[in-house]
N, C-alpha and C. Protein backbone atom coordinates (compact mmCIF):
# COMPACT_ATOMS: atom_id res chain seq x y z
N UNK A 1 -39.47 -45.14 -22.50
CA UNK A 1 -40.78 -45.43 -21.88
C UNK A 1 -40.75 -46.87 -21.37
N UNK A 2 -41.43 -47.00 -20.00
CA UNK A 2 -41.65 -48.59 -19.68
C UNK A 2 -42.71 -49.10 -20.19
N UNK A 3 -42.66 -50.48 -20.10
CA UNK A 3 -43.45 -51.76 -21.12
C UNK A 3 -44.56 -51.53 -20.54
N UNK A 4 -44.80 -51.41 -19.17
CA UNK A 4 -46.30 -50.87 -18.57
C UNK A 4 -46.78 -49.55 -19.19
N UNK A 5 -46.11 -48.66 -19.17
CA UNK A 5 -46.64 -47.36 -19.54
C UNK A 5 -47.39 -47.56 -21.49
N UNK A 6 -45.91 -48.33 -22.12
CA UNK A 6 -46.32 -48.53 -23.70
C UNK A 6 -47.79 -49.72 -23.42
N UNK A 7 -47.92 -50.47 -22.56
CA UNK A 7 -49.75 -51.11 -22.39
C UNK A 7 -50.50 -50.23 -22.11
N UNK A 8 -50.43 -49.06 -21.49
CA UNK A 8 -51.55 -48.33 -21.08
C UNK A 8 -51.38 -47.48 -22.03
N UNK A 9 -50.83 -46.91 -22.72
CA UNK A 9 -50.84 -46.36 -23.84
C UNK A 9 -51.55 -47.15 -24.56
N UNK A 10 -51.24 -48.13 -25.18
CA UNK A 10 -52.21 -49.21 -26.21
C UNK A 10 -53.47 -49.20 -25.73
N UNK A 11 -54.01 -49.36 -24.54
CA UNK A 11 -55.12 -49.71 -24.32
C UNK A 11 -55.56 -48.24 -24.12
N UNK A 12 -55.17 -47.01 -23.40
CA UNK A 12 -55.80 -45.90 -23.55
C UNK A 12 -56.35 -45.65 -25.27
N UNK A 13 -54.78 -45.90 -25.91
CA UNK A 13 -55.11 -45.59 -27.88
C UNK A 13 -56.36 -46.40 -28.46
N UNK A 14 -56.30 -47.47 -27.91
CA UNK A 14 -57.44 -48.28 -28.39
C UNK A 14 -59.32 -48.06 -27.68
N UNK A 15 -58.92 -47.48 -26.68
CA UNK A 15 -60.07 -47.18 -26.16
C UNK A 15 -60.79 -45.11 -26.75
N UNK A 16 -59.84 -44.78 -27.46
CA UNK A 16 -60.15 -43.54 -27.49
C UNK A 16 -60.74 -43.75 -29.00
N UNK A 17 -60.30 -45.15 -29.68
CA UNK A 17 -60.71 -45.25 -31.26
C UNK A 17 -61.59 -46.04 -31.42
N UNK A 18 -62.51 -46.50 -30.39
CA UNK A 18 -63.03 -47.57 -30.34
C UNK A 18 -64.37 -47.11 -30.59
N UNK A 19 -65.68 -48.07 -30.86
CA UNK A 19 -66.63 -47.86 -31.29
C UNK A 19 -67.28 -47.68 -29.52
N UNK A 20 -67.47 -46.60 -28.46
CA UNK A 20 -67.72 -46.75 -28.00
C UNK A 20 -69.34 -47.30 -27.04
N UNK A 21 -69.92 -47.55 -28.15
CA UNK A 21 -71.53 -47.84 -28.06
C UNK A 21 -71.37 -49.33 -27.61
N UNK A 22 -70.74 -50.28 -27.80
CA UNK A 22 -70.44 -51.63 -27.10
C UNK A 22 -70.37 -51.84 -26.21
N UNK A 23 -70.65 -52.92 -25.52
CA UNK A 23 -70.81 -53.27 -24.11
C UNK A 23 -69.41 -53.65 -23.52
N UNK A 24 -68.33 -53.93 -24.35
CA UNK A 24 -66.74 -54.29 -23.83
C UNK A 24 -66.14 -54.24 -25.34
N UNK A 25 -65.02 -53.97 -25.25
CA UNK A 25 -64.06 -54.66 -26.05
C UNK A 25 -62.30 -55.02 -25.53
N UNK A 26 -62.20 -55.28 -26.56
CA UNK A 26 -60.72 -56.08 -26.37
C UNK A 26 -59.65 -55.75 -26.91
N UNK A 27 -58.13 -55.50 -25.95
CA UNK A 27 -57.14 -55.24 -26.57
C UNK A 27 -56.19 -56.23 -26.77
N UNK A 28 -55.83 -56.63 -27.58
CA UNK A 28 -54.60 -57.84 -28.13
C UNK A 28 -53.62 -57.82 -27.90
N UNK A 29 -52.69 -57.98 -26.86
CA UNK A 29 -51.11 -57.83 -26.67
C UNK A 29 -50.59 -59.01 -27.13
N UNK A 30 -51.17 -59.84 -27.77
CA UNK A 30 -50.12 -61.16 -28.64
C UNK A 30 -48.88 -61.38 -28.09
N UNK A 31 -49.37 -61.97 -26.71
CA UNK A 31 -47.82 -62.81 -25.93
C UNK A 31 -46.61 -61.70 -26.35
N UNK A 32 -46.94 -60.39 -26.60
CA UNK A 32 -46.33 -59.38 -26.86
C UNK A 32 -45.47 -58.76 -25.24
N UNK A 33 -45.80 -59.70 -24.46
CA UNK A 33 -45.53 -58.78 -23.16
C UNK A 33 -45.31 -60.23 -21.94
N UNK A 34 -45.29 -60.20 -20.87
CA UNK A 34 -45.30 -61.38 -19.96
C UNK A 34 -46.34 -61.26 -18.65
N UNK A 35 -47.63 -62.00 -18.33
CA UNK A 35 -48.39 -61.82 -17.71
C UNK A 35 -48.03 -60.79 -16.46
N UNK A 36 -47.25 -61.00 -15.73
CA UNK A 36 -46.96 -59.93 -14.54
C UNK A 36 -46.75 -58.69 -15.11
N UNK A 37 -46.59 -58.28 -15.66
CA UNK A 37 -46.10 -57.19 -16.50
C UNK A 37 -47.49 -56.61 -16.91
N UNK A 38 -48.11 -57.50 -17.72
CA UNK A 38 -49.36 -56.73 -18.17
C UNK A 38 -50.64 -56.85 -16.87
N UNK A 39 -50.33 -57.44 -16.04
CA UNK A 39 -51.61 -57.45 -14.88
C UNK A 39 -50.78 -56.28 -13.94
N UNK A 40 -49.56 -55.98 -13.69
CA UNK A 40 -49.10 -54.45 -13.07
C UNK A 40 -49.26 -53.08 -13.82
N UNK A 41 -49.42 -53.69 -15.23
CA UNK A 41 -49.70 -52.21 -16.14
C UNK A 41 -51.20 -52.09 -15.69
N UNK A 42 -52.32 -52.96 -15.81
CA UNK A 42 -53.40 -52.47 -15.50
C UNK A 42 -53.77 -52.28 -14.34
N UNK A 43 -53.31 -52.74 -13.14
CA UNK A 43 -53.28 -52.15 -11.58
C UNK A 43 -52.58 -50.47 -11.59
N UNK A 44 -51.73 -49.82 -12.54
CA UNK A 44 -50.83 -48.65 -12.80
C UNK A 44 -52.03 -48.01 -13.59
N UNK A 45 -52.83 -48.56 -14.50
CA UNK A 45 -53.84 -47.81 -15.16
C UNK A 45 -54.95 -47.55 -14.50
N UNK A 46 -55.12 -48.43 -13.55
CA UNK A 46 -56.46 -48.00 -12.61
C UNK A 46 -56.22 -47.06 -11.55
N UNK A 47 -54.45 -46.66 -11.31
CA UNK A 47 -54.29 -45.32 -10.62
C UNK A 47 -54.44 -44.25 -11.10
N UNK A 48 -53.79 -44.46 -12.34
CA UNK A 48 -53.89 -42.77 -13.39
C UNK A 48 -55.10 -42.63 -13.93
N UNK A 49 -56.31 -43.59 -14.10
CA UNK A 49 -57.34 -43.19 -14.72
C UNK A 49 -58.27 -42.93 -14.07
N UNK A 50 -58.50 -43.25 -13.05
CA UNK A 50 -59.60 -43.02 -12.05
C UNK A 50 -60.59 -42.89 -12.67
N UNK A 51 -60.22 -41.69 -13.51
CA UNK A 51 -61.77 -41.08 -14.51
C UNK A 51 -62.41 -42.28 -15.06
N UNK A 52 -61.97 -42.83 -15.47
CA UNK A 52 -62.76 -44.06 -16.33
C UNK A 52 -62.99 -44.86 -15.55
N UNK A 53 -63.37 -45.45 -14.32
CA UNK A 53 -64.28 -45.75 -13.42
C UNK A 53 -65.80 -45.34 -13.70
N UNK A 54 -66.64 -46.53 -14.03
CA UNK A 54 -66.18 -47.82 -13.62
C UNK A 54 -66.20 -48.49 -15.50
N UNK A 55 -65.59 -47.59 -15.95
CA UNK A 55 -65.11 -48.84 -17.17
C UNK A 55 -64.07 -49.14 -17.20
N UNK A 56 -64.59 -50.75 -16.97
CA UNK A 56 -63.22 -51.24 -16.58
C UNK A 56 -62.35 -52.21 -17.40
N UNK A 57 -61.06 -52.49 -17.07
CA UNK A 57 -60.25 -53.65 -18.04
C UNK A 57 -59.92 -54.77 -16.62
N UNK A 58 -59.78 -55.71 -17.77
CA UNK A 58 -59.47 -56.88 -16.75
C UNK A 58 -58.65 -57.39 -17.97
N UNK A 59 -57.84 -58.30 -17.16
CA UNK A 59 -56.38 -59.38 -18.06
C UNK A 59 -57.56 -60.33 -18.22
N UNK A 60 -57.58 -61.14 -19.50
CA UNK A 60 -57.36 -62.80 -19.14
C UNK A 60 -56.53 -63.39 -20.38
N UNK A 61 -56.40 -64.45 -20.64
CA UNK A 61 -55.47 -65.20 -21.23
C UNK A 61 -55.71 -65.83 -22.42
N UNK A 62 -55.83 -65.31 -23.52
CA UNK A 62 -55.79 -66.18 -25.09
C UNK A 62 -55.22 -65.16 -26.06
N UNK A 63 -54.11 -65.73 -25.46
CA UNK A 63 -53.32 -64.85 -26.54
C UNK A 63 -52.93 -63.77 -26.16
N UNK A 64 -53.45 -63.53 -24.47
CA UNK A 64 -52.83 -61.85 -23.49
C UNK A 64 -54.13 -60.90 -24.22
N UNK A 65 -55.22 -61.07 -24.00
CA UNK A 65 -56.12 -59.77 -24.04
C UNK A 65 -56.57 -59.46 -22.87
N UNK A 66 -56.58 -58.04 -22.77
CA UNK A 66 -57.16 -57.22 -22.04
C UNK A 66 -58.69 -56.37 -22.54
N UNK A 67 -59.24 -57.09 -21.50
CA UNK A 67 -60.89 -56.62 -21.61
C UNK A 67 -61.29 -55.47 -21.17
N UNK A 68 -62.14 -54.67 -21.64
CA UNK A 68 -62.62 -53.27 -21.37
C UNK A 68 -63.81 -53.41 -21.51
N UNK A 69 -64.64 -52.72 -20.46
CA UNK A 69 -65.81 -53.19 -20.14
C UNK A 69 -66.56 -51.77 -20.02
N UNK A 70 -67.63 -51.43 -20.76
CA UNK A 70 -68.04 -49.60 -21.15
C UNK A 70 -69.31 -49.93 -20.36
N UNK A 71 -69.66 -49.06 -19.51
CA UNK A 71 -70.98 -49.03 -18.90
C UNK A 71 -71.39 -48.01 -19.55
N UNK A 72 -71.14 -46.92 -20.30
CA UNK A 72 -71.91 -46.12 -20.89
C UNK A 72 -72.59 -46.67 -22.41
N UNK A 73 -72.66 -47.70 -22.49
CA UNK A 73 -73.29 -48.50 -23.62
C UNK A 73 -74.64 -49.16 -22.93
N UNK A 74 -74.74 -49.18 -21.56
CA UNK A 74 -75.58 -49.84 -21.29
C UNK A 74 -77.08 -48.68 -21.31
């Protein structure tokens, strides 16, 4: 499996166990990965998921989390 596919895996796994009543949460890749890498896995996740539009993930940087953002909490 590629390192993109094993992030969208993590973040799909983490989003299917998640308390979904929250307004976002967060997945932890702990410098586990290298920024280009994890900002092409989530451009690759926003092709295959479509469905989950518009909850969305975004990269930012402390420590490499990726944000997920649930509009069905609102």
């Amino acid at each position: 499996m590629n390192i993109e596919q094993e992030i969208i895996d993590n973040v799909l796994k983490s989003f299917n166990e998640s308390d979904q009543s929250t307004n976002y949460y967060v997945v932890w890749l702990n410098n586990h990965y290298d920024v280009p890498t994890v900002k092409s896995a989530i451009v690759e996740f926003k092709k295959q998921r479509s469905d989950l539009q518009p909850c969305f993930i975004s990269f930012f940087d402390v420590q490499y989390g990726i944000q997920i953002s649930n509009p069905k909490s609102q």
